[in-house]
PDB file of N, CA and C in Angstrom:
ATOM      1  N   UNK A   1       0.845  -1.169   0.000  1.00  0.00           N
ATOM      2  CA  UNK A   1       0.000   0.000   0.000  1.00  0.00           C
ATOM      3  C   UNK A   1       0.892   1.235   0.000  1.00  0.00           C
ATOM      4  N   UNK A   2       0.996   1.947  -0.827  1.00  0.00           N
ATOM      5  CA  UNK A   2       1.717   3.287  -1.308  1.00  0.00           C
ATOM      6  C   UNK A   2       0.972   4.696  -0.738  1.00  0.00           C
ATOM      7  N   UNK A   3       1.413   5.192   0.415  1.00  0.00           N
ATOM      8  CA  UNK A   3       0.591   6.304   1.050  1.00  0.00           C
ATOM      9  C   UNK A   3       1.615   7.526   0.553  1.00  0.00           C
ATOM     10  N   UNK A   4       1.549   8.978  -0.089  1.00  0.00           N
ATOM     11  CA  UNK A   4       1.854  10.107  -0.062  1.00  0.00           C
ATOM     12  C   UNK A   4       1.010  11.025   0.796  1.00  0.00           C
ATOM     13  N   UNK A   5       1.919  11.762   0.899  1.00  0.00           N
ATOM     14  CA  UNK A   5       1.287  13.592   1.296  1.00  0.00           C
ATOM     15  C   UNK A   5       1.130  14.387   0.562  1.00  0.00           C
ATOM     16  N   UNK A   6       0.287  15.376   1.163  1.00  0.00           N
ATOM     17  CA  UNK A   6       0.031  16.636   0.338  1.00  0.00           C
ATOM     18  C   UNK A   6       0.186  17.367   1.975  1.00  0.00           C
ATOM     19  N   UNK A   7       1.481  18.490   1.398  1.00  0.00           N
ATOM     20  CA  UNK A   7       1.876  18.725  -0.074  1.00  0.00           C
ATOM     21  C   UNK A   7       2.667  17.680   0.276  1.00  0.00           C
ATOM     22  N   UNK A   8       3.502  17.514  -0.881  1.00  0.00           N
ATOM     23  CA  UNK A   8       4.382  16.264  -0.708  1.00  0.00           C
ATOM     24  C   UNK A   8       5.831  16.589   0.381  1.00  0.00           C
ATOM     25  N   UNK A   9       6.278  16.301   0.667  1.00  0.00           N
ATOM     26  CA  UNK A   9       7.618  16.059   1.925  1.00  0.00           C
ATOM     27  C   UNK A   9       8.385  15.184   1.772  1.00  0.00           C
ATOM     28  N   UNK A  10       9.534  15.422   1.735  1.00  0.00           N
ATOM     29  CA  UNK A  10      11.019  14.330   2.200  1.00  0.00           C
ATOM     30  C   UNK A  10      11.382  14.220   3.422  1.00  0.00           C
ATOM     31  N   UNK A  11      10.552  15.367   4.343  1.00  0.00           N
ATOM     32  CA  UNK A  11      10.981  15.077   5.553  1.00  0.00           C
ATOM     33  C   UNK A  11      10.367  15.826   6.582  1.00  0.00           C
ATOM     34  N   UNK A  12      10.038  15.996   8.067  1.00  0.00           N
ATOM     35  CA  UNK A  12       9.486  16.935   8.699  1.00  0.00           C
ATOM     36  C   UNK A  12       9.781  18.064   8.738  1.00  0.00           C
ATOM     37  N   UNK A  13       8.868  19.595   8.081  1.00  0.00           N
ATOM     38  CA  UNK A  13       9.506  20.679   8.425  1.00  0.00           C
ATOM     39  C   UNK A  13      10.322  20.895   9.442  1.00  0.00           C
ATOM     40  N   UNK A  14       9.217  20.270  10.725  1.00  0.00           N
ATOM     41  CA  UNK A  14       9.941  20.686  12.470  1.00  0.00           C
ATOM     42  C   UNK A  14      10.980  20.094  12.988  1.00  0.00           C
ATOM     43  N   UNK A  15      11.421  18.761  12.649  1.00  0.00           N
ATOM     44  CA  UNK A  15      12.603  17.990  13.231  1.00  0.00           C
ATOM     45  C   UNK A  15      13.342  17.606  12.504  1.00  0.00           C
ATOM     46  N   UNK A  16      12.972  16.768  10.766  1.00  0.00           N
ATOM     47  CA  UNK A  16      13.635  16.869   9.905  1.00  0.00           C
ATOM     48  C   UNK A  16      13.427  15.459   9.969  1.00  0.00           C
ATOM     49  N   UNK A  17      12.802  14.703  10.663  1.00  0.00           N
ATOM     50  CA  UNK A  17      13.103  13.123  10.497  1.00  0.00           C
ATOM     51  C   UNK A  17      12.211  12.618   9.363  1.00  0.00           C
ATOM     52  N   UNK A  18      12.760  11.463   8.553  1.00  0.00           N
ATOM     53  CA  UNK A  18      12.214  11.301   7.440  1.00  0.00           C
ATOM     54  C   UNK A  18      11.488  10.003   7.461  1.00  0.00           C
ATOM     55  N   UNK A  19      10.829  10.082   8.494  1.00  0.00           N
ATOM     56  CA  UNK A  19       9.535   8.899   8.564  1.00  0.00           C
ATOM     57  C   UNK A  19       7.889   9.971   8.944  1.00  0.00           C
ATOM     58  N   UNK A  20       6.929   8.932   8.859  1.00  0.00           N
ATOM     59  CA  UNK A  20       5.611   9.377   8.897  1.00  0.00           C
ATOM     60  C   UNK A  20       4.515   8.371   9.499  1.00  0.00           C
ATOM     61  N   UNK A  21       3.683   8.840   9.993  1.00  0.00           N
ATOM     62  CA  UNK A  21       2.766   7.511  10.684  1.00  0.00           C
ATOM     63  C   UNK A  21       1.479   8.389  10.195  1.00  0.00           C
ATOM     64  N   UNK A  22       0.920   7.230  10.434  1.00  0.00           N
ATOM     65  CA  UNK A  22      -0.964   7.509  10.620  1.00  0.00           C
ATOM     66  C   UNK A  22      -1.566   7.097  11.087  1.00  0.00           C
ATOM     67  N   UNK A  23      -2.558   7.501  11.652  1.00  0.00           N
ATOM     68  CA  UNK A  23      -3.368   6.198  13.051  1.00  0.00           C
ATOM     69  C   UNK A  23      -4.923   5.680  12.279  1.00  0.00           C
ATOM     70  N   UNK A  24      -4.423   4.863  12.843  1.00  0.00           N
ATOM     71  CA  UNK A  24      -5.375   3.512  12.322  1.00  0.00           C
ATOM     72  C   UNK A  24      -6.276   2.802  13.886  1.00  0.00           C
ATOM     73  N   UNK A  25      -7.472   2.710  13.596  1.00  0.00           N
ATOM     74  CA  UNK A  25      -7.975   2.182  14.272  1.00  0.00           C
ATOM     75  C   UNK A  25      -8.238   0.864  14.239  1.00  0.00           C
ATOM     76  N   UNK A  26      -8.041  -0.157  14.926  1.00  0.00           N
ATOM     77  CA  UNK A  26      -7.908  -1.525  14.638  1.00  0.00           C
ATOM     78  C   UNK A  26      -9.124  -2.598  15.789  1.00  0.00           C
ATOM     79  N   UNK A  27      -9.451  -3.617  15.058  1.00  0.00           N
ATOM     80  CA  UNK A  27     -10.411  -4.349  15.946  1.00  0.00           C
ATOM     81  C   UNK A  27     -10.063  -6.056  15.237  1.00  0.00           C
ATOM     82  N   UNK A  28     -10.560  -6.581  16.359  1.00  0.00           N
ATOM     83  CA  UNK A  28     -10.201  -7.644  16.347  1.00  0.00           C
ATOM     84  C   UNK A  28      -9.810  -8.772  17.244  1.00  0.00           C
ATOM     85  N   UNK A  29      -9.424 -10.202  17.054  1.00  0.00           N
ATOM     86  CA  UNK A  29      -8.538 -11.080  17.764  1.00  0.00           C
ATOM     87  C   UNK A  29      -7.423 -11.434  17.159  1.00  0.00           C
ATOM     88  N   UNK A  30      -6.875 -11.739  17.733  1.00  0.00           N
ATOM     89  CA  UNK A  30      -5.244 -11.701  17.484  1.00  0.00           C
ATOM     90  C   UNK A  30      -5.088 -13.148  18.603  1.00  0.00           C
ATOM     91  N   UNK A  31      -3.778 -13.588  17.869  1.00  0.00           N
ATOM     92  CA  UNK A  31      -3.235 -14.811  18.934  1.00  0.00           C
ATOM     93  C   UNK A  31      -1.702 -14.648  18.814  1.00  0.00           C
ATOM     94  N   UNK A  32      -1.203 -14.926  20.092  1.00  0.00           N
ATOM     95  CA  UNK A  32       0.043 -14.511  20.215  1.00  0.00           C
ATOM     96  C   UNK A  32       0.686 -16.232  20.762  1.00  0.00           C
ATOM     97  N   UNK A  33       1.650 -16.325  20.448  1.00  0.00           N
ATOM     98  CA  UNK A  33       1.877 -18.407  20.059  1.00  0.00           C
ATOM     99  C   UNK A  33       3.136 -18.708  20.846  1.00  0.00           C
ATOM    100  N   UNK A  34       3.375 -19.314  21.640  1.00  0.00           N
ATOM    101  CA  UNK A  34       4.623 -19.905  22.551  1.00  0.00           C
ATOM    102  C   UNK A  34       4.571 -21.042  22.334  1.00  0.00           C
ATOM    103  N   UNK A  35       5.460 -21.630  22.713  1.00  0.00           N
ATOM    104  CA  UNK A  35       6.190 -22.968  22.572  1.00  0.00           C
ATOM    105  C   UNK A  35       6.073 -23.582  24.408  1.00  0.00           C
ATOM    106  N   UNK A  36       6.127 -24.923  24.039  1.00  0.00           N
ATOM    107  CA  UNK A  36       6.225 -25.634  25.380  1.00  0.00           C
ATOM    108  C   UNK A  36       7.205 -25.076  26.646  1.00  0.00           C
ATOM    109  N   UNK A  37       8.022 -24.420  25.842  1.00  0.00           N
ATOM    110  CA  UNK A  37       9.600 -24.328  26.713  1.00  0.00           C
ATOM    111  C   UNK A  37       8.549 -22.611  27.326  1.00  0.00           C
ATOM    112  N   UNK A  38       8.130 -22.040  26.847  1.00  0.00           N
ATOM    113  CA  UNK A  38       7.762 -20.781  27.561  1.00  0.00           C
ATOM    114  C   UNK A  38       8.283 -19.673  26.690  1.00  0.00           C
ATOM    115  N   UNK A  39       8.621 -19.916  25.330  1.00  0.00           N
ATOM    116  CA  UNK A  39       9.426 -18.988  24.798  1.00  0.00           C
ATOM    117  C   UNK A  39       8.305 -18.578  23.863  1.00  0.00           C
ATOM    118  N   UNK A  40       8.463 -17.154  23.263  1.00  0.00           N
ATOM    119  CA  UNK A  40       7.572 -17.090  22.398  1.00  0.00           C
ATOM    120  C   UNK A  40       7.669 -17.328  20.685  1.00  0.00           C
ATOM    121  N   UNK A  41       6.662 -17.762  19.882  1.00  0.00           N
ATOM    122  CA  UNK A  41       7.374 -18.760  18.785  1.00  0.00           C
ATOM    123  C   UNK A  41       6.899 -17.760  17.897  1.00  0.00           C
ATOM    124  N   UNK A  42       7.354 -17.721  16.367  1.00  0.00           N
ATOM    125  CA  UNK A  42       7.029 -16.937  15.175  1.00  0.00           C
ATOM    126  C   UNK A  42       5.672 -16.603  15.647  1.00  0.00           C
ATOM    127  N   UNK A  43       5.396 -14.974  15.399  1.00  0.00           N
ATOM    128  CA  UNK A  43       4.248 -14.369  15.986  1.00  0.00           C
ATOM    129  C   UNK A  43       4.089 -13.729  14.343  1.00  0.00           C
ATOM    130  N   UNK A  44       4.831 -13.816  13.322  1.00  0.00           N
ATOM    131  CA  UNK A  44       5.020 -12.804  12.147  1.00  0.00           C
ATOM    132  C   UNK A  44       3.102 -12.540  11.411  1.00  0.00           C
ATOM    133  N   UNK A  45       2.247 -14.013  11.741  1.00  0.00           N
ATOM    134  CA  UNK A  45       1.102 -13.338  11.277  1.00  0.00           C
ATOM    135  C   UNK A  45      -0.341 -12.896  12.195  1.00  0.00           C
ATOM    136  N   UNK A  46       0.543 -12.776  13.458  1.00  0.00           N
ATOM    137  CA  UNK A  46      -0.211 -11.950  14.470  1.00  0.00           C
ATOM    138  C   UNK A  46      -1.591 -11.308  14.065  1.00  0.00           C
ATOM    139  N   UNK A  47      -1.229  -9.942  13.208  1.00  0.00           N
ATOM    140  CA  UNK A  47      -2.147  -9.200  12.738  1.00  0.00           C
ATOM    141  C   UNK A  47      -3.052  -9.514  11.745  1.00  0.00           C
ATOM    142  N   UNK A  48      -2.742 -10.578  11.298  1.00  0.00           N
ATOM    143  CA  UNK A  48      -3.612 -11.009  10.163  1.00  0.00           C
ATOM    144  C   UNK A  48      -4.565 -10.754   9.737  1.00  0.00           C
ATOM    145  N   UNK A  49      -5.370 -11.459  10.816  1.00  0.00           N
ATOM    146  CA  UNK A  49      -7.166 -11.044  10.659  1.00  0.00           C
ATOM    147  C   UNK A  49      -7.822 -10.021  11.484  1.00  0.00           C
ATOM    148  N   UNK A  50      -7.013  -8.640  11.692  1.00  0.00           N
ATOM    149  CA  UNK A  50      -7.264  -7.615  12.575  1.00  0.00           C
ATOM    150  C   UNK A  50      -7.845  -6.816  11.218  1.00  0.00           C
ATOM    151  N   UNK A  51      -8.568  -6.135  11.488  1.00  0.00           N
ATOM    152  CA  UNK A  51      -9.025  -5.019  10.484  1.00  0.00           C
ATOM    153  C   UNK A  51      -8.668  -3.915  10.936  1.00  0.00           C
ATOM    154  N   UNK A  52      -8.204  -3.045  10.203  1.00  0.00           N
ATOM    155  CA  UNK A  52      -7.638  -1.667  10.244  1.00  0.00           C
ATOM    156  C   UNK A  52      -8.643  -0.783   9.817  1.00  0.00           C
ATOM    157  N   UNK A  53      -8.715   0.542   9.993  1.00  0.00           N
ATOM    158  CA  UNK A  53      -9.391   1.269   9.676  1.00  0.00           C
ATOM    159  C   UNK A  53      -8.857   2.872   9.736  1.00  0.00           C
ATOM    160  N   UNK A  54      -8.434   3.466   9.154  1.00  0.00           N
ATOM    161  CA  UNK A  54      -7.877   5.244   9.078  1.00  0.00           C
ATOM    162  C   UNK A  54      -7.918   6.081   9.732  1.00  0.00           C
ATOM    163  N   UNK A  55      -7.844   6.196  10.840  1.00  0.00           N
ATOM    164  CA  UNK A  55      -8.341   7.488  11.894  1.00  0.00           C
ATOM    165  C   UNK A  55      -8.591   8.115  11.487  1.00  0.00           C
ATOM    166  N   UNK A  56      -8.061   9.219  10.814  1.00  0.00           N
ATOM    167  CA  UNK A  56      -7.978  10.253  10.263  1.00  0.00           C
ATOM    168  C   UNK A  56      -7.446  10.887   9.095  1.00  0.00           C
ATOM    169  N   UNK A  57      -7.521  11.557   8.141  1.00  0.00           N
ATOM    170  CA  UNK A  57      -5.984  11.793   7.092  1.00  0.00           C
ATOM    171  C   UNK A  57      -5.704  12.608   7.406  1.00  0.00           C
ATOM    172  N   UNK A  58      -4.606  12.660   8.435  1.00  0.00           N
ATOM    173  CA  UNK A  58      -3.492  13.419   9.053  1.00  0.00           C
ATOM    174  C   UNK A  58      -2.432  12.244   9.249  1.00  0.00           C
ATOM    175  N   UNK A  59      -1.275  13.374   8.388  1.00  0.00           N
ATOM    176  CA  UNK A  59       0.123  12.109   8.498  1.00  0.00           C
ATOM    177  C   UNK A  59       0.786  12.792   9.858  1.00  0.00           C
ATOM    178  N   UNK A  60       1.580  12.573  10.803  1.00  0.00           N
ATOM    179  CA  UNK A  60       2.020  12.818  11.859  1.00  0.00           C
ATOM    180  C   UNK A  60       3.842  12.114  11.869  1.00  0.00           C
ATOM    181  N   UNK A  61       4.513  13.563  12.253  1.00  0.00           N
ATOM    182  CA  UNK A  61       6.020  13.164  12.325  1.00  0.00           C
ATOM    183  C   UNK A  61       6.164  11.495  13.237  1.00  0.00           C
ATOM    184  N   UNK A  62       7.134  11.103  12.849  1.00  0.00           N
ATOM    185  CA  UNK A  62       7.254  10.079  13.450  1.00  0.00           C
ATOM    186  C   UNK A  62       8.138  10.383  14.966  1.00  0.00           C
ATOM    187  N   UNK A  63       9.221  11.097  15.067  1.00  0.00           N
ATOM    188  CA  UNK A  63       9.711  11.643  16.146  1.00  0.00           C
ATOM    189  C   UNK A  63       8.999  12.275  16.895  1.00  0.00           C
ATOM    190  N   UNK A  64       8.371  13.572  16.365  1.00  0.00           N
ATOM    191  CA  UNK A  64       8.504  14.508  17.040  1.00  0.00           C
ATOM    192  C   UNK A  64       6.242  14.615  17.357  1.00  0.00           C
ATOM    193  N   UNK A  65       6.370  13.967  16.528  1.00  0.00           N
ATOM    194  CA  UNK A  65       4.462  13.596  16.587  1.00  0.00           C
ATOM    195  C   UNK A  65       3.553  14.755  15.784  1.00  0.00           C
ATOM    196  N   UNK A  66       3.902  15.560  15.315  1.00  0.00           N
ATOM    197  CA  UNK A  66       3.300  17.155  15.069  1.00  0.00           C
ATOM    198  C   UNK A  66       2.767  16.740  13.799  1.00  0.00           C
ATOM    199  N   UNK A  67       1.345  17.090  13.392  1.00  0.00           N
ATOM    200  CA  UNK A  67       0.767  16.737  12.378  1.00  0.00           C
ATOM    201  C   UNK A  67       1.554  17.526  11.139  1.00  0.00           C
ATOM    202  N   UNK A  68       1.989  17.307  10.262  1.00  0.00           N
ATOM    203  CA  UNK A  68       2.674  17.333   9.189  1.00  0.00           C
ATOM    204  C   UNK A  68       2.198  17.371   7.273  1.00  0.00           C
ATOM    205  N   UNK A  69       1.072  16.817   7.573  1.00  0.00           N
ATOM    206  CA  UNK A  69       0.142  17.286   6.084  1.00  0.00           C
ATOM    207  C   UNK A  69      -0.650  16.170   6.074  1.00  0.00           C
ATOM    208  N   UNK A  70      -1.727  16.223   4.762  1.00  0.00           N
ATOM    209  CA  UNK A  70      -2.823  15.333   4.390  1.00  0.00           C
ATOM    210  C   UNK A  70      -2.043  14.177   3.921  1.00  0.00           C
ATOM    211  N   UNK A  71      -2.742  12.741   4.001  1.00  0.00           N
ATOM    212  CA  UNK A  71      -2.752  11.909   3.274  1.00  0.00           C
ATOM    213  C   UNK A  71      -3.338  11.333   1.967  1.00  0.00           C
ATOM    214  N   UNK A  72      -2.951  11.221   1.181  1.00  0.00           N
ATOM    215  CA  UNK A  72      -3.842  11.005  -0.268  1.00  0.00           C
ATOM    216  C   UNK A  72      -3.537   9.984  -0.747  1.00  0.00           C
ATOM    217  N   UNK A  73      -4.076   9.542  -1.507  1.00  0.00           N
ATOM    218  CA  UNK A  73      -3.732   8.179  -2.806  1.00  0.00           C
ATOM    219  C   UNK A  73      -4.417   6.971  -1.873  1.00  0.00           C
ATOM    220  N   UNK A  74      -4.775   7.043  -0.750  1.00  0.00           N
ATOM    221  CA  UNK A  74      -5.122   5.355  -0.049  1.00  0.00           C
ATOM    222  C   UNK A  74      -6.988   5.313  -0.179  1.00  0.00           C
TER     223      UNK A  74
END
């Protein structure tokens, strides 16, 4: 899934870090899988059957948290 901004960005005006999040609201069950010994075993499709859903289209710095521009294209 290919998410941009508007306007578009390489990086946060305010901190400069060049990641981005978006909040997603999620529901669901989930199972989390251990082994006999007590250890915990490949969890990689955890999320599987969780459904996601968009909070909002606001992209948000990843450091510094400060909303940062719209999301488009999803």
């Amino acid at each position: 899934m290919a998410v941009s901004l508007s306007p578009a960005l390489a990086e946060c005006p305010f901190c400069g870090c060049r990641e981005f999040a978006i909040r997603l609201q999620v529901s669901g069950v989930i199972r989390e899988i251990y082994r006999f010994d007590g250890q915990v075993a490949d969890n990689s499709g955890m999320w599987d059957s969780a459904q996601t859903r968009q909070q909002d289209k606001h992209a948000y710095c990843r450091d510094c948290e400060r909303p940062i521009g719209q999301v488009v294209g999803q």
